[in-house]
C-alpha atoms as a PDB file:
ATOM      1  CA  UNK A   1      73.906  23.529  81.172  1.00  0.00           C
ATOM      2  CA  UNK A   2      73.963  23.091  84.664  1.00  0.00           C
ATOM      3  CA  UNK A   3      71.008  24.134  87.178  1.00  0.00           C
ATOM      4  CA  UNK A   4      70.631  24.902  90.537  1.00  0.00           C
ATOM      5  CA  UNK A   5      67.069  26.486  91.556  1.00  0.00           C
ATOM      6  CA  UNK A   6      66.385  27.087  95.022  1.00  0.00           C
ATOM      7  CA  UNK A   7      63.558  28.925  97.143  1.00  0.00           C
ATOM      8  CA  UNK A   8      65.369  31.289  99.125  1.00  0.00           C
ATOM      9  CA  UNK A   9      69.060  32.045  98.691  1.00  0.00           C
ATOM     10  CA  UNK A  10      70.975  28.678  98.922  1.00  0.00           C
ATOM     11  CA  UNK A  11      69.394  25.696  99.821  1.00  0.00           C
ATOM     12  CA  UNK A  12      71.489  21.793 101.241  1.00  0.00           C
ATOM     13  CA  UNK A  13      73.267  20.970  98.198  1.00  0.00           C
ATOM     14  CA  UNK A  14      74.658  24.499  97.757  1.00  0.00           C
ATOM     15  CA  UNK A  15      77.918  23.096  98.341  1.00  0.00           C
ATOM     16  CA  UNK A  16      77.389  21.355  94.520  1.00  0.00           C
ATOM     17  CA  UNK A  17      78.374  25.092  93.415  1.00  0.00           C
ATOM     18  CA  UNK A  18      81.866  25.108  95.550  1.00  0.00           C
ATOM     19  CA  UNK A  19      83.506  22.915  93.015  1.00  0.00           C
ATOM     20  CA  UNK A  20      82.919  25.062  89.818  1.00  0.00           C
ATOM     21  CA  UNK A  21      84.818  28.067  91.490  1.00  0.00           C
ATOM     22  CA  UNK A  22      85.539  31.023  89.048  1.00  0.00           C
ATOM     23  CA  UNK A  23      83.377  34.144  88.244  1.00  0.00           C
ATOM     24  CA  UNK A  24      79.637  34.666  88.878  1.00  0.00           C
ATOM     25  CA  UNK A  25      77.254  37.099  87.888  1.00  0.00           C
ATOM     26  CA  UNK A  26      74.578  38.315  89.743  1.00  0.00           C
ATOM     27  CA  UNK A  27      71.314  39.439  88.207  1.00  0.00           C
ATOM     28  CA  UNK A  28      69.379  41.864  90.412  1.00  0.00           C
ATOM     29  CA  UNK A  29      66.750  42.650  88.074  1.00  0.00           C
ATOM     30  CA  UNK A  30      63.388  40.816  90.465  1.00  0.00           C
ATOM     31  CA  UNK A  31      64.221  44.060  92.564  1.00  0.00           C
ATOM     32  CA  UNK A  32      63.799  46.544  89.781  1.00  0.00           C
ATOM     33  CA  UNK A  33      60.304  47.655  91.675  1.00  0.00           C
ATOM     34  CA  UNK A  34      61.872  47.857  95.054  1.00  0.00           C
ATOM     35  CA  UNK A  35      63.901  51.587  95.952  1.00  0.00           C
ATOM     36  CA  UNK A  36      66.456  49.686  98.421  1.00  0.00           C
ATOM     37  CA  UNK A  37      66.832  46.698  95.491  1.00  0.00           C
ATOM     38  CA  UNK A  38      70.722  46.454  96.387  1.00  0.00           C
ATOM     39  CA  UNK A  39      70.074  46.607 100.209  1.00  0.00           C
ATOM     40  CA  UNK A  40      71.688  42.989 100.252  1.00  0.00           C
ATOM     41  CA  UNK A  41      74.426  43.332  97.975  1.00  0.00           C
ATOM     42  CA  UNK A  42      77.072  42.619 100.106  1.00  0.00           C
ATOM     43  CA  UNK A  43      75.365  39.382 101.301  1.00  0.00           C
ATOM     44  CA  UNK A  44      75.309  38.258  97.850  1.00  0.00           C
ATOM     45  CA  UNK A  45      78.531  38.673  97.315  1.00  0.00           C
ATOM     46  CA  UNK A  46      79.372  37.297 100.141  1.00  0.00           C
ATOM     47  CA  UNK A  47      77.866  33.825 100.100  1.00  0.00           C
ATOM     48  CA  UNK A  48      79.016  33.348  96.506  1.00  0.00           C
ATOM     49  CA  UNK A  49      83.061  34.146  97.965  1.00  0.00           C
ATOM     50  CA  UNK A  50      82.348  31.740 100.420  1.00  0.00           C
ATOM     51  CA  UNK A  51      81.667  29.153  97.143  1.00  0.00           C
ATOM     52  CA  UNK A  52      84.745  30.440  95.408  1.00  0.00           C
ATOM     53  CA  UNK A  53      83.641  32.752  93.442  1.00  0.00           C
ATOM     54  CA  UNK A  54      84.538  36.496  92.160  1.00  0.00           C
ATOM     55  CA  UNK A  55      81.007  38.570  91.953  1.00  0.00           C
ATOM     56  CA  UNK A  56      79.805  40.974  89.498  1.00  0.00           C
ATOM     57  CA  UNK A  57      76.222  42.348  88.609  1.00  0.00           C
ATOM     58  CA  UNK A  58      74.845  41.643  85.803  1.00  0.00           C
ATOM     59  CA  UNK A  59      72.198  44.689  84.984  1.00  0.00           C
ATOM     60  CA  UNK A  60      69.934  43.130  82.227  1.00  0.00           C
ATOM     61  CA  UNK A  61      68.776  46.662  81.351  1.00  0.00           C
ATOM     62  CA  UNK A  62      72.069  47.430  79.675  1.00  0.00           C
ATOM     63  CA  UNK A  63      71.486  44.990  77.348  1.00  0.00           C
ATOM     64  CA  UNK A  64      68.083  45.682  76.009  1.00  0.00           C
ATOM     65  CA  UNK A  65      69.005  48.037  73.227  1.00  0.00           C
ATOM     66  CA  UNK A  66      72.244  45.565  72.294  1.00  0.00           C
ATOM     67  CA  UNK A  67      70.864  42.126  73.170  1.00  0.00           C
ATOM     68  CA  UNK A  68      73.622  40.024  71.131  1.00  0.00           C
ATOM     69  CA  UNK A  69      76.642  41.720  73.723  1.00  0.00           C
ATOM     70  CA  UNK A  70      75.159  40.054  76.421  1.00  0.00           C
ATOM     71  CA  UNK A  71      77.042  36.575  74.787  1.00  0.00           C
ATOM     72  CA  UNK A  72      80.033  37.879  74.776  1.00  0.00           C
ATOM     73  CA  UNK A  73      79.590  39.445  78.625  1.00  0.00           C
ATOM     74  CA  UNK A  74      78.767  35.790  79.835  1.00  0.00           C
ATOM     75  CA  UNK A  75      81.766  34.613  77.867  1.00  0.00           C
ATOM     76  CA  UNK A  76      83.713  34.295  81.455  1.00  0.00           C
ATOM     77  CA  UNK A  77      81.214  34.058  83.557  1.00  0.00           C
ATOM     78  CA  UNK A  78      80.886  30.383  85.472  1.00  0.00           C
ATOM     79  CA  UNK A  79      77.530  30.889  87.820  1.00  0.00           C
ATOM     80  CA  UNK A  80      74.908  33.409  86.725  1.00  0.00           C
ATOM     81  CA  UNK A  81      73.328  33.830  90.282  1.00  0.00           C
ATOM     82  CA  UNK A  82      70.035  35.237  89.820  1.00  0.00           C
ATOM     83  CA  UNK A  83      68.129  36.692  92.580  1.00  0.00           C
ATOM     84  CA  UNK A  84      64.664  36.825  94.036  1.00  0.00           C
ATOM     85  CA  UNK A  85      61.983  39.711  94.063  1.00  0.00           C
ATOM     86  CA  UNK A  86      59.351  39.792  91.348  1.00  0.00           C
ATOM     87  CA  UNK A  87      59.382  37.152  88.996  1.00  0.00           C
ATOM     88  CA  UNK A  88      57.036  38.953  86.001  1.00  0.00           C
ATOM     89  CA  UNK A  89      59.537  41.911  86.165  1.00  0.00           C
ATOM     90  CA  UNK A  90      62.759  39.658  86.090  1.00  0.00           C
ATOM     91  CA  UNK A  91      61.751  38.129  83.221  1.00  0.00           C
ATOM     92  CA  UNK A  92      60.588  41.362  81.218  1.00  0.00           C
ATOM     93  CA  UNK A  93      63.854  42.196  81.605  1.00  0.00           C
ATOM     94  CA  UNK A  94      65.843  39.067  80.794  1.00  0.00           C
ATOM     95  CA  UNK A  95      63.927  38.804  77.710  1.00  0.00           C
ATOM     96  CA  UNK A  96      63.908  42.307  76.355  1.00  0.00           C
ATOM     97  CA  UNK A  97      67.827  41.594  77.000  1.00  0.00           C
ATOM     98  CA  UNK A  98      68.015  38.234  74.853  1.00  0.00           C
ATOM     99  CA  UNK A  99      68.978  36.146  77.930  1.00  0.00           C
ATOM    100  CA  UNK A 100      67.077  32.962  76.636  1.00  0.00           C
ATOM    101  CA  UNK A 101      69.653  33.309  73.533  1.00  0.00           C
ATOM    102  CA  UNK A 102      72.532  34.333  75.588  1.00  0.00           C
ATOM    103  CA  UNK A 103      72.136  30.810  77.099  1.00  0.00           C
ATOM    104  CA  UNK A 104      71.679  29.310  74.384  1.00  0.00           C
ATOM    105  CA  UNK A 105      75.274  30.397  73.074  1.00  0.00           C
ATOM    106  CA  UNK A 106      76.997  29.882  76.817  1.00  0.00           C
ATOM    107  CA  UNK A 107      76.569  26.052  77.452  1.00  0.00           C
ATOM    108  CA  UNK A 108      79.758  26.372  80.095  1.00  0.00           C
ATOM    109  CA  UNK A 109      77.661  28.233  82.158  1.00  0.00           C
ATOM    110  CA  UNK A 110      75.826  27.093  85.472  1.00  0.00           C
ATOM    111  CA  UNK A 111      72.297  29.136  85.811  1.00  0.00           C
ATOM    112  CA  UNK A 112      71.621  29.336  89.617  1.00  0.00           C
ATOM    113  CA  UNK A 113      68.402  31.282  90.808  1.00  0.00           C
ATOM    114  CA  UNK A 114      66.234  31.990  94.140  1.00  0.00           C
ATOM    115  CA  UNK A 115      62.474  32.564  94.124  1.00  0.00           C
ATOM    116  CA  UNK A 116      61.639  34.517  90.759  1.00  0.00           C
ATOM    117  CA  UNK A 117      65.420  33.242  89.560  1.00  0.00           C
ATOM    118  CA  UNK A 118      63.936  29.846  89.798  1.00  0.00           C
ATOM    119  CA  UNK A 119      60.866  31.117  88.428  1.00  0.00           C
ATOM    120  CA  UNK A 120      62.837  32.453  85.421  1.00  0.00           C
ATOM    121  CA  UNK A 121      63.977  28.508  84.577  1.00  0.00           C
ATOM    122  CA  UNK A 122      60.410  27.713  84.620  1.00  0.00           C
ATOM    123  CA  UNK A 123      58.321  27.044  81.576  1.00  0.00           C
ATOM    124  CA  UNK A 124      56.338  29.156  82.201  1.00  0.00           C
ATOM    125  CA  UNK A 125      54.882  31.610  85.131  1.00  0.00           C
ATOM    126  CA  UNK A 126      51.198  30.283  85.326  1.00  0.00           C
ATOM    127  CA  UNK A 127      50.414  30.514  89.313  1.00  0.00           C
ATOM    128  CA  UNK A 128      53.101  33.120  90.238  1.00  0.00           C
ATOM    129  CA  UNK A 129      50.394  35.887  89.736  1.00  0.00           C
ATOM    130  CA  UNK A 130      49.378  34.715  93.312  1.00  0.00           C
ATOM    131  CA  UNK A 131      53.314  35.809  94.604  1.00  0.00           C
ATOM    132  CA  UNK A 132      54.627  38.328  92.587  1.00  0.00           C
ATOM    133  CA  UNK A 133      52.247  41.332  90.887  1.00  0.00           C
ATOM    134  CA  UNK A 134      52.138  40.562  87.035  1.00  0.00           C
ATOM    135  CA  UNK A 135      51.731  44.096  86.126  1.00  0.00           C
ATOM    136  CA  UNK A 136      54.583  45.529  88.139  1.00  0.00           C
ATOM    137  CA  UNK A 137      56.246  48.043  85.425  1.00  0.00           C
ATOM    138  CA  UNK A 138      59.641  49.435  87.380  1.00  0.00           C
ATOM    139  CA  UNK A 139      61.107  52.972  85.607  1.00  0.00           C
ATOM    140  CA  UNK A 140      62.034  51.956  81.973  1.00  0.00           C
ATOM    141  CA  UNK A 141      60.185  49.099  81.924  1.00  0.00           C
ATOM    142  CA  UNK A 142      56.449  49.230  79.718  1.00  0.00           C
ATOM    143  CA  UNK A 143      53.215  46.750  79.209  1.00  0.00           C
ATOM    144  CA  UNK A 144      53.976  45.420  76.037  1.00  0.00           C
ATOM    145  CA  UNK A 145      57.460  43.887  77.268  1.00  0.00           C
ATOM    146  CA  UNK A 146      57.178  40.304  77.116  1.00  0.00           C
ATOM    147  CA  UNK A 147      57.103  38.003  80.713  1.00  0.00           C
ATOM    148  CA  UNK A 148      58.622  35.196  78.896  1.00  0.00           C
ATOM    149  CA  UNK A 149      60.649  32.439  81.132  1.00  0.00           C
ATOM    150  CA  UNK A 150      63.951  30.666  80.266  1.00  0.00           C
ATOM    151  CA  UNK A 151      62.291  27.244  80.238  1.00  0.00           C
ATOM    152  CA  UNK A 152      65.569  25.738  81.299  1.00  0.00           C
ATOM    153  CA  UNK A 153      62.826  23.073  83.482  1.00  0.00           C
ATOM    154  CA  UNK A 154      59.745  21.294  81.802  1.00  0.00           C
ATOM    155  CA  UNK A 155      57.545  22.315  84.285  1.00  0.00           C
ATOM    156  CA  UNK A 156      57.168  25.316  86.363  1.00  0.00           C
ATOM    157  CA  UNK A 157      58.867  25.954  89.854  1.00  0.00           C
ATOM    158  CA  UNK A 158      56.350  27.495  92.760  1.00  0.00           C
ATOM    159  CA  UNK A 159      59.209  28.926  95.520  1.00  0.00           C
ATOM    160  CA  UNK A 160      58.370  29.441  99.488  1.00  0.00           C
ATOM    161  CA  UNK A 161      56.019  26.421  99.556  1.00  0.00           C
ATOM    162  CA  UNK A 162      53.992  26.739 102.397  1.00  0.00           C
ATOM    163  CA  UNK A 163      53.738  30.375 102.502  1.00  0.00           C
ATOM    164  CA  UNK A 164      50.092  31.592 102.158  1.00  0.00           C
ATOM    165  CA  UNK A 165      51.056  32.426  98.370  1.00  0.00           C
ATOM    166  CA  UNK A 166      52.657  29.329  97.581  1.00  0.00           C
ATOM    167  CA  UNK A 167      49.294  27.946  98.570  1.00  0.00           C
ATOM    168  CA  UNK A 168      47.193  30.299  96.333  1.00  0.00           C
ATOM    169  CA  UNK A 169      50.189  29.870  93.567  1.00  0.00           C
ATOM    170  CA  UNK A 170      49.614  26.039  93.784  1.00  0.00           C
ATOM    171  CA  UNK A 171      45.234  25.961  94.446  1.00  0.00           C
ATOM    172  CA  UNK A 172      45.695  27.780  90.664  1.00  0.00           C
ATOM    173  CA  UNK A 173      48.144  25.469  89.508  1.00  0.00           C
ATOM    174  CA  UNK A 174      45.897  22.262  90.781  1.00  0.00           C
ATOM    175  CA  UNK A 175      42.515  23.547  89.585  1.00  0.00           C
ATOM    176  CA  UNK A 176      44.080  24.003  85.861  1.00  0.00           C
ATOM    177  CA  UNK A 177      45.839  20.615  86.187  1.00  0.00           C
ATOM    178  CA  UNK A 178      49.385  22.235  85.376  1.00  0.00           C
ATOM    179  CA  UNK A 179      52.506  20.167  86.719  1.00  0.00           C
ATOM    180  CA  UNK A 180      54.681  22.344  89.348  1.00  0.00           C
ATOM    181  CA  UNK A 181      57.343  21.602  91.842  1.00  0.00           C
ATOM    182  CA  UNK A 182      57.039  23.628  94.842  1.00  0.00           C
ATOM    183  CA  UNK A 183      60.235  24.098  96.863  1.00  0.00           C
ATOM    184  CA  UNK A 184      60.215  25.024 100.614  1.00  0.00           C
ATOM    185  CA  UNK A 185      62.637  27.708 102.013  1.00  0.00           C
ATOM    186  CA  UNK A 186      66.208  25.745 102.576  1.00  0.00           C
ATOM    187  CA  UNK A 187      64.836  23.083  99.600  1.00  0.00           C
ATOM    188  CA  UNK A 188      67.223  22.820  96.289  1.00  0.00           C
ATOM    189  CA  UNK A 189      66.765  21.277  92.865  1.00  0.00           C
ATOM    190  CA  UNK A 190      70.012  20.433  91.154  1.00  0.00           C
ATOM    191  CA  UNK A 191      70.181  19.574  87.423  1.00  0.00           C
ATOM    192  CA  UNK A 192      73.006  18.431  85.498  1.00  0.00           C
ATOM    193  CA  UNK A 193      75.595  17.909  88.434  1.00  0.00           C
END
């Protein structure tokens, strides 16, 4: 599986993504929590036509209660853009949807994600508590939902390096001697290209 994790929307290499063309879908869940989450829809969208690709969302929360359709959904999708908001909340949702196992089944795929959609490929999300608000629970969503990450990366991604909660998010990270990457607004990692 190919990666492409990036702070905030795309980073340089972006134009790694141009040559896959096809079908993406977007996950919008990291705005769950936030009343105007599709406020940039159209953006999206957008930048992913300007790649060469056809855009759909991809609601995790329709898969929660049928977790092995989601397999089949991805079964023509090329570039599963995931988006940024809060990281804890995106990843209650992708696993309460099977997501991890989704992947697992959908090697043809290329995962893409900003901020928490990086986060997501992390293994884990040990330092985002300084970002995002661990305990954010969004309508539908309860406390004993699992946070769990993809762990697509060996190591865990802190996004908007340089921001005052990038700094907290990596202090934490530093102090408990936990290996991170931390990737600047306009910074990329690419995997598998």
């Amino acid at each position: 599986m190919r990666l492409y994790l990036s702070s905030y929307r795309f980073g340089r290499r972006a134009r790694a993504l141009a040559r896959l063309g096809g079908r993406a879908a977007i996950v919008t869940n990291a705005l769950d929590p936030y009343p105007d989450r599709l406020l940039n829809w159209d953006r999206e969208v957008d930048d992913l036509a300007r790649l060469g690709y056809a855009s759909a969302e991809l609601d995790l929360r329709q898969f929660w209660t049928t977790p092995g359709q989601l397999p089949g959904w991805l079964s023509d999708v090329d570039l599963l853009w995931v988006m940024g908001g809060n990281a804890f909340v995106l990843a209650r949702a992708a696993t309460a949807a099977g997501l991890g196992d989704a992947l697992l089944r959908s090697p043809h795929l290329t995962y893409a994600g900003y901020s928490a959609g990086a986060c997501l490929a992390s293994v884990d999300l040990r330092g985002i508590d300084a970002m995002d608000d661990p305990d954010a629970l969004p309508d539908g969503y309860t406390a004993d939902m699992p946070a769990r990450t993809l762990a697509l990366r060996d190591t865990r991604l802190v996004p908007h390096a340089g921001s005052p909660e990038a700094i907290d998010a990596e202090r934490e990270l530093r102090a408990a001697s936990l290996d991170y990457i931390a990737l600047a607004d306009g910074d990329d990692e690419l995997i598998g290209f």
